[in-house]
Protein backbone atom coordinates (compact mmCIF):
# COMPACT_ATOMS: atom_id res chain seq x y z
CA UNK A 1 -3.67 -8.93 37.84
CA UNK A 2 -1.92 -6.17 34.84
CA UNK A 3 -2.31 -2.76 36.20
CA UNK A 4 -4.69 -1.42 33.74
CA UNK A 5 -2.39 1.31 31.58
CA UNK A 6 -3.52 4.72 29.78
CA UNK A 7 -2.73 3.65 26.04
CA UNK A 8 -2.79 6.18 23.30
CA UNK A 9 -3.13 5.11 19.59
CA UNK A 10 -2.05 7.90 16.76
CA UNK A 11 -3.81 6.97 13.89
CA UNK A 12 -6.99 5.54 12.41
CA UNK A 13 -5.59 3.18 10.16
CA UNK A 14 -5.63 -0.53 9.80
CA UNK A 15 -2.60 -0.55 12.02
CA UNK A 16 -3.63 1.52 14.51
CA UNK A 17 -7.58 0.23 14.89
CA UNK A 18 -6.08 -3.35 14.84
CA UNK A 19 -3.87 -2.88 17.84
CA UNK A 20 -6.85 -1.36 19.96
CA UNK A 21 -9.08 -4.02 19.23
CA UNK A 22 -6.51 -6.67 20.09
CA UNK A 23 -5.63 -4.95 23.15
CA UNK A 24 -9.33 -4.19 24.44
CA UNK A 25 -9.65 -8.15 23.69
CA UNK A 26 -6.89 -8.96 26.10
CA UNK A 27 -7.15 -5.89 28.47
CA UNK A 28 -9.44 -3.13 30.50
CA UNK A 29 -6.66 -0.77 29.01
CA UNK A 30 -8.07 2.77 28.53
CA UNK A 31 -7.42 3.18 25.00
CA UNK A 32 -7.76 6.49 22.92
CA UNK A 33 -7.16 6.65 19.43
CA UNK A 34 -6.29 9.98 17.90
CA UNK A 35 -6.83 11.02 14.51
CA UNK A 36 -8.17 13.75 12.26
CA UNK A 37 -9.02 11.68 9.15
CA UNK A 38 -12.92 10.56 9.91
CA UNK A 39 -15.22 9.50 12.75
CA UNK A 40 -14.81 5.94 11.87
CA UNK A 41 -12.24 3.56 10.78
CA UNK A 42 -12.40 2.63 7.10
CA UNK A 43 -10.73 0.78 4.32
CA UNK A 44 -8.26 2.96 2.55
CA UNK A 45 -8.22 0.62 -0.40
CA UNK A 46 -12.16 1.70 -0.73
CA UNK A 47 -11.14 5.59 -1.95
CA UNK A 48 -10.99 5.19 -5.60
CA UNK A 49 -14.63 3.07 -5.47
CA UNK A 50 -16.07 5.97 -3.78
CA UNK A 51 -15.12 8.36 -6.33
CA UNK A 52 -16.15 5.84 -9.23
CA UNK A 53 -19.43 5.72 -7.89
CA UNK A 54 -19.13 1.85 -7.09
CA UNK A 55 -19.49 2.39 -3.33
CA UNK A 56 -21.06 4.85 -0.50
CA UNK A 57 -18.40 6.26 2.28
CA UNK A 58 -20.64 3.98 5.01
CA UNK A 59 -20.14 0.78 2.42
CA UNK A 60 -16.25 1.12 3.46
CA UNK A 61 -16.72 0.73 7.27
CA UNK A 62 -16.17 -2.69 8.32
CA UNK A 63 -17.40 -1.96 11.78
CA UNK A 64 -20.85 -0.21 13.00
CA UNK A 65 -20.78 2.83 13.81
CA UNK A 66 -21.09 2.61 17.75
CA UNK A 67 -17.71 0.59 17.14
CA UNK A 68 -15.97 2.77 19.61
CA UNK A 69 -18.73 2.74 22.34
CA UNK A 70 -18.87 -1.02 22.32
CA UNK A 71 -15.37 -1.38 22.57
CA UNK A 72 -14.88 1.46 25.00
CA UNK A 73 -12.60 2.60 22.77
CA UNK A 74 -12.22 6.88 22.60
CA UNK A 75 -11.60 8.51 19.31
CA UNK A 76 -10.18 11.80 19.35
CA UNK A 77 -11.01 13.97 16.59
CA UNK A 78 -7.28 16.20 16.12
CA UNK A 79 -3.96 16.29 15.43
CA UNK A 80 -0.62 15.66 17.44
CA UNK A 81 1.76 18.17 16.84
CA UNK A 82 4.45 16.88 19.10
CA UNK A 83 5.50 14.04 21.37
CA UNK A 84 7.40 14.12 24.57
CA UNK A 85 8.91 11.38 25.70
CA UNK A 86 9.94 12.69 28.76
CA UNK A 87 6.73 13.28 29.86
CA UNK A 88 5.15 10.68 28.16
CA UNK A 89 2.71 13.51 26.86
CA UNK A 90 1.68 14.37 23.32
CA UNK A 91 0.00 17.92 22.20
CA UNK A 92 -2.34 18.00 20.02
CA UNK A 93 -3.12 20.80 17.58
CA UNK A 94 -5.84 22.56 19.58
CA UNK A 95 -2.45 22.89 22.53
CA UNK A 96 -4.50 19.83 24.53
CA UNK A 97 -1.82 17.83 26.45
CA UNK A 98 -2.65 14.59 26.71
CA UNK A 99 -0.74 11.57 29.09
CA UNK A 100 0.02 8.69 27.99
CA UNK A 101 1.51 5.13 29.78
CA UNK A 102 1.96 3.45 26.42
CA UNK A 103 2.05 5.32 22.99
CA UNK A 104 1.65 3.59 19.40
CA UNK A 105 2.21 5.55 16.73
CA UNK A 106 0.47 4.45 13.37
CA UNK A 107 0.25 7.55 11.32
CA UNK A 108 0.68 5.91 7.95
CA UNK A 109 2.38 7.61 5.07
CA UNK A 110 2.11 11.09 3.21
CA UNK A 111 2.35 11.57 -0.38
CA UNK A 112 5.84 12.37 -1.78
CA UNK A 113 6.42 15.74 -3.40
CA UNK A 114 10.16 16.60 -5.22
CA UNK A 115 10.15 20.43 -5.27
CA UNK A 116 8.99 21.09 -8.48
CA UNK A 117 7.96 24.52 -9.57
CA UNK A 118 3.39 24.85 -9.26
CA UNK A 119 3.57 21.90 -7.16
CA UNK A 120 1.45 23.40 -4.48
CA UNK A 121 -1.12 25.24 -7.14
CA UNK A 122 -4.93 24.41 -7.06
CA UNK A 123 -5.67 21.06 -8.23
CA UNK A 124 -2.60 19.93 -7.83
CA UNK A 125 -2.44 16.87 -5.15
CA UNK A 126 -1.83 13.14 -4.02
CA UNK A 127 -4.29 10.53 -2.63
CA UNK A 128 -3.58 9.07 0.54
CA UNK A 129 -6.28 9.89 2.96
CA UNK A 130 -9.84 10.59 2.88
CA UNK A 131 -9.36 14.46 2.62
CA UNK A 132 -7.19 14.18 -0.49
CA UNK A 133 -10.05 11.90 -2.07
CA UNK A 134 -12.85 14.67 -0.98
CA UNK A 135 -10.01 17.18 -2.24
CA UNK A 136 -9.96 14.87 -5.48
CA UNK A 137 -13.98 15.75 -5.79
CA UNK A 138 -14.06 19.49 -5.66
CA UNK A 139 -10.99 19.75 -8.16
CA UNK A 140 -12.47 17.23 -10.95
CA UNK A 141 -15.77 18.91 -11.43
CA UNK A 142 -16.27 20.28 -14.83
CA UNK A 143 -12.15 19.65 -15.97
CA UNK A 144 -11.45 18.96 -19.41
CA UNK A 145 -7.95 17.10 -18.84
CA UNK A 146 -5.73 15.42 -16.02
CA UNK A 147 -2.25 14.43 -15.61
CA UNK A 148 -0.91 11.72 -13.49
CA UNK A 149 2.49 11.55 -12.70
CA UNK A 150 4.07 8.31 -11.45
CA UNK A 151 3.96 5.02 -12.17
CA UNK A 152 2.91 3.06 -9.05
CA UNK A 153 -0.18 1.67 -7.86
CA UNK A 154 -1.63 4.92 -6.55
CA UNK A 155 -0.94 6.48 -9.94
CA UNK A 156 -2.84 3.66 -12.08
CA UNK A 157 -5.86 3.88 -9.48
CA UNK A 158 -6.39 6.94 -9.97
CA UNK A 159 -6.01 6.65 -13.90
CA UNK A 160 -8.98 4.85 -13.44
CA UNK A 161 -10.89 7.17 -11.33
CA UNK A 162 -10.65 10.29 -13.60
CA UNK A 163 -11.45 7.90 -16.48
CA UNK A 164 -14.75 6.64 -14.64
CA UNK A 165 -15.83 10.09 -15.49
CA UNK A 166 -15.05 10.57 -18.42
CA UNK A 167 -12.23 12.90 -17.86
CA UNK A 168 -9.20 12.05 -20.77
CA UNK A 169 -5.96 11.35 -18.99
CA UNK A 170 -2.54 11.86 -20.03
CA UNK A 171 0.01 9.69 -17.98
CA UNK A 172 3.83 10.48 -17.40
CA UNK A 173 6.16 7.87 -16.05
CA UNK A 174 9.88 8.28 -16.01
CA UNK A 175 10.53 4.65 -16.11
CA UNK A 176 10.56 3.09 -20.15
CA UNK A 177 8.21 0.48 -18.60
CA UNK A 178 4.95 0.41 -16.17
CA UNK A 179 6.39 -0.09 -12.52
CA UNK A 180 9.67 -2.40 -13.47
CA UNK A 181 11.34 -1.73 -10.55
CA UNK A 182 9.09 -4.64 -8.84
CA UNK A 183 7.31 -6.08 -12.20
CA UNK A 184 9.33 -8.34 -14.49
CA UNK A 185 9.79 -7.34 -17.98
CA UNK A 186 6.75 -9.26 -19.38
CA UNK A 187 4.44 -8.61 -16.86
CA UNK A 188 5.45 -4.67 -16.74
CA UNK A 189 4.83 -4.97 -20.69
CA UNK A 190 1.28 -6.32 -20.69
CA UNK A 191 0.08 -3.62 -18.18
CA UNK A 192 1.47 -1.42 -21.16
CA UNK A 193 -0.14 -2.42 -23.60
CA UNK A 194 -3.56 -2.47 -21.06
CA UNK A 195 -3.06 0.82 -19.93
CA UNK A 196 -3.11 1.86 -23.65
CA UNK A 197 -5.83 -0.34 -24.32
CA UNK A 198 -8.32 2.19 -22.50
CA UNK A 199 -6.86 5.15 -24.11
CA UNK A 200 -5.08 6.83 -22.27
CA UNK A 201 -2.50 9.17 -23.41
CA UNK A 202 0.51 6.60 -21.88
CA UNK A 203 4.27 8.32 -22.11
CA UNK A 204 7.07 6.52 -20.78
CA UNK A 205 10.51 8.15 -20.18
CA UNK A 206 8.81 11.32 -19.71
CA UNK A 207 9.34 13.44 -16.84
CA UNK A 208 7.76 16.44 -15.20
CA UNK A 209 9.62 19.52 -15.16
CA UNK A 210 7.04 22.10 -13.98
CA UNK A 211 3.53 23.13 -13.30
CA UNK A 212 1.75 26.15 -14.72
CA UNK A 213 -0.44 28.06 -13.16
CA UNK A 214 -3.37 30.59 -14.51
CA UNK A 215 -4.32 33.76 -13.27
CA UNK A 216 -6.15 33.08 -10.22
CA UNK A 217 -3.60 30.25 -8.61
CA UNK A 218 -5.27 26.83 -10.73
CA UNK A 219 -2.79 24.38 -12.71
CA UNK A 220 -3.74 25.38 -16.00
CA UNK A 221 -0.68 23.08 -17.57
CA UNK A 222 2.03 21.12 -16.85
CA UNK A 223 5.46 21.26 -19.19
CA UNK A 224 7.35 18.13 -19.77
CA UNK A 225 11.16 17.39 -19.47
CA UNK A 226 11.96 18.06 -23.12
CA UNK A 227 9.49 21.26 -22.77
CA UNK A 228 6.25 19.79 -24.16
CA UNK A 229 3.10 22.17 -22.77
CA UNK A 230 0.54 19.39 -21.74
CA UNK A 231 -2.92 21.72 -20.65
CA UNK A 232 -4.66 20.12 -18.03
CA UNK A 233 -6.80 21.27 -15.11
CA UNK A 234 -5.71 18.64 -12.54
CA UNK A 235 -2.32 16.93 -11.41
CA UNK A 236 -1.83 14.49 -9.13
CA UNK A 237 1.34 13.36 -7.76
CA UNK A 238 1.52 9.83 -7.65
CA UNK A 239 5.52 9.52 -7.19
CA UNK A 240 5.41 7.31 -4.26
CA UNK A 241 4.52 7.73 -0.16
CA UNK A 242 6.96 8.56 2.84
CA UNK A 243 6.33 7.65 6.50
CA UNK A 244 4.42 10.49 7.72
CA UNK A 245 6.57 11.68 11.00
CA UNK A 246 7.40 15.19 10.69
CA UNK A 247 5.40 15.65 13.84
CA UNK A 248 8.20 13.46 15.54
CA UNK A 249 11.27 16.37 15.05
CA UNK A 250 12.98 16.79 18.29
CA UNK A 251 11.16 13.90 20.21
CA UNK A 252 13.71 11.93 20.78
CA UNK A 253 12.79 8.85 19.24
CA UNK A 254 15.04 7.42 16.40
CA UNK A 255 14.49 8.03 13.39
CA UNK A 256 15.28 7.00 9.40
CA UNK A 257 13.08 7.10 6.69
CA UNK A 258 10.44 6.11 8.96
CA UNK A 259 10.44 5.37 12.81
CA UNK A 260 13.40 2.74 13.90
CA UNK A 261 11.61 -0.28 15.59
CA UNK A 262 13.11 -3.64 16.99
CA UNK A 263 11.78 -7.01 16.63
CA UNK A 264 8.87 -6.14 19.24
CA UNK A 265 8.07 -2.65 16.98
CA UNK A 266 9.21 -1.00 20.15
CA UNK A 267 11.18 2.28 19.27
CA UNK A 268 14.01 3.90 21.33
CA UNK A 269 11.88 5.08 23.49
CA UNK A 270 10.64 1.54 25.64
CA UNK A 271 7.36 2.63 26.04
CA UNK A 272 6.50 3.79 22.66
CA UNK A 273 5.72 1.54 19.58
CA UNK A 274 5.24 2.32 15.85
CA UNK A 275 3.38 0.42 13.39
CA UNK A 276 2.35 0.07 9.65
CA UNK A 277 3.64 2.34 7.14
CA UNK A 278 5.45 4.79 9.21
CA UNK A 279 7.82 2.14 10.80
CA UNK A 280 11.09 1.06 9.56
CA UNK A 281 12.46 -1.93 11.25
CA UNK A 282 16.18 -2.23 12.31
CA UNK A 283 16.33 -5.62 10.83
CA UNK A 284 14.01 -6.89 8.10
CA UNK A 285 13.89 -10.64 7.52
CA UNK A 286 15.83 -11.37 4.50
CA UNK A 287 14.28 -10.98 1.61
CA UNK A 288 11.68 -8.17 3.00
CA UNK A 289 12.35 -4.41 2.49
CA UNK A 290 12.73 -2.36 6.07
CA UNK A 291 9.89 -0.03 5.42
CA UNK A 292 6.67 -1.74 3.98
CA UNK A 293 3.70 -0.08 3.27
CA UNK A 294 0.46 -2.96 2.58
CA UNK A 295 -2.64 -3.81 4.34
CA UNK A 296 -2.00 -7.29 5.80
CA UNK A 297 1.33 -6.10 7.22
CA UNK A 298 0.19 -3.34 9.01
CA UNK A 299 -2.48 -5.72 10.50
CA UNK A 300 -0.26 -8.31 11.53
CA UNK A 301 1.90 -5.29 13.24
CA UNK A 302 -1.00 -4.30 15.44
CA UNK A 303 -1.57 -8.03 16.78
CA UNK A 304 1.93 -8.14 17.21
CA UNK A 305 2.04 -5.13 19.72
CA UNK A 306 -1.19 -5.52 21.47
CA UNK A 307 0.29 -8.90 22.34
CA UNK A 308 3.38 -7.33 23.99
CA UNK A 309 1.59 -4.50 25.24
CA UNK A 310 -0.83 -6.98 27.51
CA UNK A 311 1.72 -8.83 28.92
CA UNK A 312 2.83 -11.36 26.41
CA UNK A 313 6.08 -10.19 24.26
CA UNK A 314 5.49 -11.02 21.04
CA UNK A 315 8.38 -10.66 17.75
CA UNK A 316 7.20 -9.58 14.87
CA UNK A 317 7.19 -12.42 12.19
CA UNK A 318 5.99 -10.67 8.40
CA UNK A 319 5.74 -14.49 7.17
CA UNK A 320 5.93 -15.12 3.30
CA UNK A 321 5.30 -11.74 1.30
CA UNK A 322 1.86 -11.69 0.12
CA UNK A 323 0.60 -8.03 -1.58
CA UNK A 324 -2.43 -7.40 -4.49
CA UNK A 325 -3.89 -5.21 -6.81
CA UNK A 326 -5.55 -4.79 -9.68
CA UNK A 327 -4.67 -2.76 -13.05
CA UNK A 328 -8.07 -1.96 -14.30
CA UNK A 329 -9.78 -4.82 -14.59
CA UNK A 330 -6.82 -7.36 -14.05
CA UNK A 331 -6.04 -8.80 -10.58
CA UNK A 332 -2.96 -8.55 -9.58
CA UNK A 333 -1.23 -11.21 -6.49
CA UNK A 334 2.56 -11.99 -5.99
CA UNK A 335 3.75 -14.60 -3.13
CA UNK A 336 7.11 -15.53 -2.14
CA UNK A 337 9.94 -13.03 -3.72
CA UNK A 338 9.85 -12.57 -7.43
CA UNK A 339 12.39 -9.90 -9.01
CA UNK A 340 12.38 -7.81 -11.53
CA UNK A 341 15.44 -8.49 -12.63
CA UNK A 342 16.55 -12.23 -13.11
CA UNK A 343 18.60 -13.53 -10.02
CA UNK A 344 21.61 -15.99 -10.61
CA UNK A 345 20.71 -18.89 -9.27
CA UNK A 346 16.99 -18.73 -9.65
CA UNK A 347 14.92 -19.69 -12.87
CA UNK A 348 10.82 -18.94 -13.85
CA UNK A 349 8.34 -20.15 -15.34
CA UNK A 350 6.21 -17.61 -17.84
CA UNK A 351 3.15 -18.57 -19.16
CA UNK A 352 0.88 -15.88 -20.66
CA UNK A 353 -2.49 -15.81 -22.42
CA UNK A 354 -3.19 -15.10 -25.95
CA UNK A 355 -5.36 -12.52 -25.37
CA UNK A 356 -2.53 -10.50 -23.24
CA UNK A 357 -4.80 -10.17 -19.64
CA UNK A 358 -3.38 -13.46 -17.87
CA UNK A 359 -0.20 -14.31 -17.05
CA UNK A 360 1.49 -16.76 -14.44
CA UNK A 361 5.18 -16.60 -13.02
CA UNK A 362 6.93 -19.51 -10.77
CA UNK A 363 9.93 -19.23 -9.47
CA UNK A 364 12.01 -21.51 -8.94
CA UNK A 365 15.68 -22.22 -7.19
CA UNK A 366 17.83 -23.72 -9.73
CA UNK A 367 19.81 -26.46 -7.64
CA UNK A 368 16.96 -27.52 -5.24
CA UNK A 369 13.97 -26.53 -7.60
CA UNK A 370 11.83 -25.60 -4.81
CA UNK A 371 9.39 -22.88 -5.34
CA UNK A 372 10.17 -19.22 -4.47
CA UNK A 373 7.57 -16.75 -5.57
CA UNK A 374 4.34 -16.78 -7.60
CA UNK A 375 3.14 -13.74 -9.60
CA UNK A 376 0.10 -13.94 -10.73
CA UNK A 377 -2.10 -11.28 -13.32
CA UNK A 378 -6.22 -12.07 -14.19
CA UNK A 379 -6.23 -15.73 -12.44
CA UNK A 380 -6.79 -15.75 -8.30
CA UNK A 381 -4.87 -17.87 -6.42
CA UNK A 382 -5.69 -19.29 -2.76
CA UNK A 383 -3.61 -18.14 -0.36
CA UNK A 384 -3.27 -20.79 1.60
CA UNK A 385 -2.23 -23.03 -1.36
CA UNK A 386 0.89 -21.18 -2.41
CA UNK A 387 1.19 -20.23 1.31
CA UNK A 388 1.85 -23.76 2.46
CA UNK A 389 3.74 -24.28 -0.83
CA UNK A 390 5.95 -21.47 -0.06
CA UNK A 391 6.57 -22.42 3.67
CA UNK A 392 7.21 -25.95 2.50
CA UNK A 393 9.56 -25.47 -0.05
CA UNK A 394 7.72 -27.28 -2.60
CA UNK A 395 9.23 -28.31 -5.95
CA UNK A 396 8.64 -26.78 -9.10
CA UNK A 397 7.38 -30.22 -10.45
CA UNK A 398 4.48 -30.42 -7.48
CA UNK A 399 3.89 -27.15 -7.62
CA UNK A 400 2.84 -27.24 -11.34
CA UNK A 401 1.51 -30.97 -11.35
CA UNK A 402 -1.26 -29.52 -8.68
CA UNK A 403 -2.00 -25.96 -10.19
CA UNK A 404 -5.70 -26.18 -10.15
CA UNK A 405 -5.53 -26.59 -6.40
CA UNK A 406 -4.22 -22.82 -6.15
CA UNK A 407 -7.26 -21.45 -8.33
CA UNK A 408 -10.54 -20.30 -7.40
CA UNK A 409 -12.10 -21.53 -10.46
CA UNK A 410 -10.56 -25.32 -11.09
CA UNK A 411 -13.08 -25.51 -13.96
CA UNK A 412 -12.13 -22.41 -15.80
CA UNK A 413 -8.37 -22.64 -15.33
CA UNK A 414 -8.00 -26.70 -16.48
CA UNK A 415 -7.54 -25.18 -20.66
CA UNK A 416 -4.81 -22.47 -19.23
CA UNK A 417 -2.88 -25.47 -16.69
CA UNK A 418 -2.72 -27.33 -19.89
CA UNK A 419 -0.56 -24.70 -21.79
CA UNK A 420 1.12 -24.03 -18.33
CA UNK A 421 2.38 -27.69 -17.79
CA UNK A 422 3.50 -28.27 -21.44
CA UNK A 423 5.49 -24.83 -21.31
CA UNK A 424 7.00 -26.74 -18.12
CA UNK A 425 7.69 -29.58 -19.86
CA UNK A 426 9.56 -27.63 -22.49
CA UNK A 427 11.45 -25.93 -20.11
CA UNK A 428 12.50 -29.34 -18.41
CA UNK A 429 13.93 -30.56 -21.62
């Protein structure tokens, strides 16, 4: 019979709350999850339809809320300000020590700052957690303006949030297109022109320079890159995430830009594991970046270690790349690997709607013609369709010759597969 183990969890997150309740399905482990974010586990994706109104805090909790009892599962309402390995102890903020057998660490990711001058003024912020959205509440109230600066997901999310209330937004993104360091040039276009289609104030090539501040320690401004004053009463700093592992300095445990993790997510340290956003593994499968910061991944990591932790090793397999969003009101899916730039040796197909709000892209490996990635914008596609598709190397010809199997609305989508397979046919010729 396993020796029943003393496993501590840091971190609430989908990661995190995954690998306990794998574990406490395989296992009597004691388990104790540690985290200062809330008293339950939630879905982070959730924030911005809080704010908007769209949803209650309790709508986002996927479990009930005696989750923790049922599962005898402890939470532990703090945070860990170091780990010792040698020990196998962390301390937590109120000077706690705490023992552990096995240790995950899932702490996610913290919003990226760069140093600029006002950056830490009064209304100034990211949105990662659930304090920066009830942050986000108190610092909205009443404004007349907002700036958003970057050009990711997190910065077009919460675009929409300020404008759910009314509050005019100017937008600042570096890049001459929306996000087209992952978007192709057509589908980085048509968020353009939707981003400007719900007026907001949209500059590209425009960076931030600095951040004023009034008498009493608010933003009051914020001042361009060729000097433009833009007044404003809240920033927030939408420039991308890091792992968050500052807590980690001196531990011992390898480090990168996030935590160094093998095939098992095991770090240097044998007994401790990292998960989610805050790991970075040694070898990525080709194609996949080391450091990957979306939902299902994270998920898949914590079924991965609870495996291994209960007795049954288990590698890590991320399977075909799968991530979504949504741009206002278009849905946004991409399967498989699509670039943003165009790869010798790889072709696509481009079909886009007149009105500008759909838009399909299949690619396709020139010699063999098997499928490679899908993007898709305003249609949904079933996963397990271009899954299997994907793992099967299917050919460009079935691929498009079956589209309405990959759409939740056949019906609907039979006048777009139409144009779709003629633009095909065109490109065949």
């Amino acid at each position: 019979m396993t020796q029943e183990k003393n496993i501590i969890i840091i971190g609430n997150g989908v990661s995190g709350i995954t690998a306990a309740r794998h574990i406490r399905k395989r296992s009597n482990h004691r388990i104790i999850v540690i985290s200062a974010e809330t008293d339950h586990f939630f879905s982070r994706t959730a924030l911005m339809y809080i704010y908007m109104g769209h949803m209650k805090y309790e709508h986002t909790k996927p479990y009930e809320d005696w989750f923790w009892e049922k599962n005898r599962i402890e939470l532990r309402r703090a945070y860990v300000s170091k780990v010792n390995p040698d020990s196998n102890t962390v301390l937590l903020d109120s000077g706690e020590q705490m023992n552990y057998d096995e240790l995950i660490i899932a702490t996610g990711s913290a919003s990226n700052k760069f140093g600029w001058p006002g950056q830490d003024l009064k209304g100034v912020q990211g949105l990662y957690n659930y304090q920066d959205l009830e942050l986000m509440e108190a610092s909205t109230n009443g404004i007349e303006r907002a700036v958003v600066v970057g050009g990711g997901l997190i910065g077009i999310e919460m675009v929409e949030m300020l404008l759910s209330r009314q509050i005019p937004v100017t937008f600042l993104i570096r890049e001459d297109s929306f996000w087209n360091n992952v978007l192709p040039k057509e589908e980085s276009e048509m968020i353009n022109r939707h981003i400007r289609s719900h007026h907001v104030d949209f500059r590209l090539k425009t960076e931030l320079k600095e951040i004023l501040s009034d008498e009493i320690g608010t933003v009051r401004a914020v001042v361009t890159g060729d000097g433009e004053e833009i007044p404003c009463q809240f920033v927030g700093l939408t420039v991308g995430v890091h792992p968050n592992i500052s807590f980690l300095k001196d531990s011992g445990i390898e480090t990168n830009k996030g935590i160094l993790v093998d095939s098992h997510l095991r770090t240097s340290i044998p007994n401790i594991y990292a998960l989610g956003d805050c790991a970075e593994l040694r070898k990525p499968q080709p194609s996949r970046r080391s450091i990957e910061a979306v939902w299902y991944t994270g998920k898949m990591m914590g079924e991965t270690v609870a495996a291994t932790i209960c007795g049954q090793p288990t590698e890590y397999n991320a399977g075909i790349w799968y991530n979504s969003a949504k741009f206002f009101d278009i849905e946004y899916q991409t399967y498989g690997y699509v670039s943003a730039q165009p790869i010798t040796g790889e072709e696509s197909l481009y079909w886009e709607s007149i009105d500008g709000i759909r838009s399909l892209r299949i690619v396709f490996n020139s010699a063999t013609k098997s499928v490679v990635g899908f993007n898709a914008f305003g249609i949904r596609l079933r996963h397990h369709v271009c899954d299997k598709w994907l793992r099967n190397s299917a050919s460009i010809d079935e691929v498009v010759s079956n589209l309405g199997s990959a759409n939740f609305d056949p019906e609907f989508f039979k006048k777009f597969e139409k144009e779709v397979q003629t633009q095909f046919q065109s490109l065949s010729a």
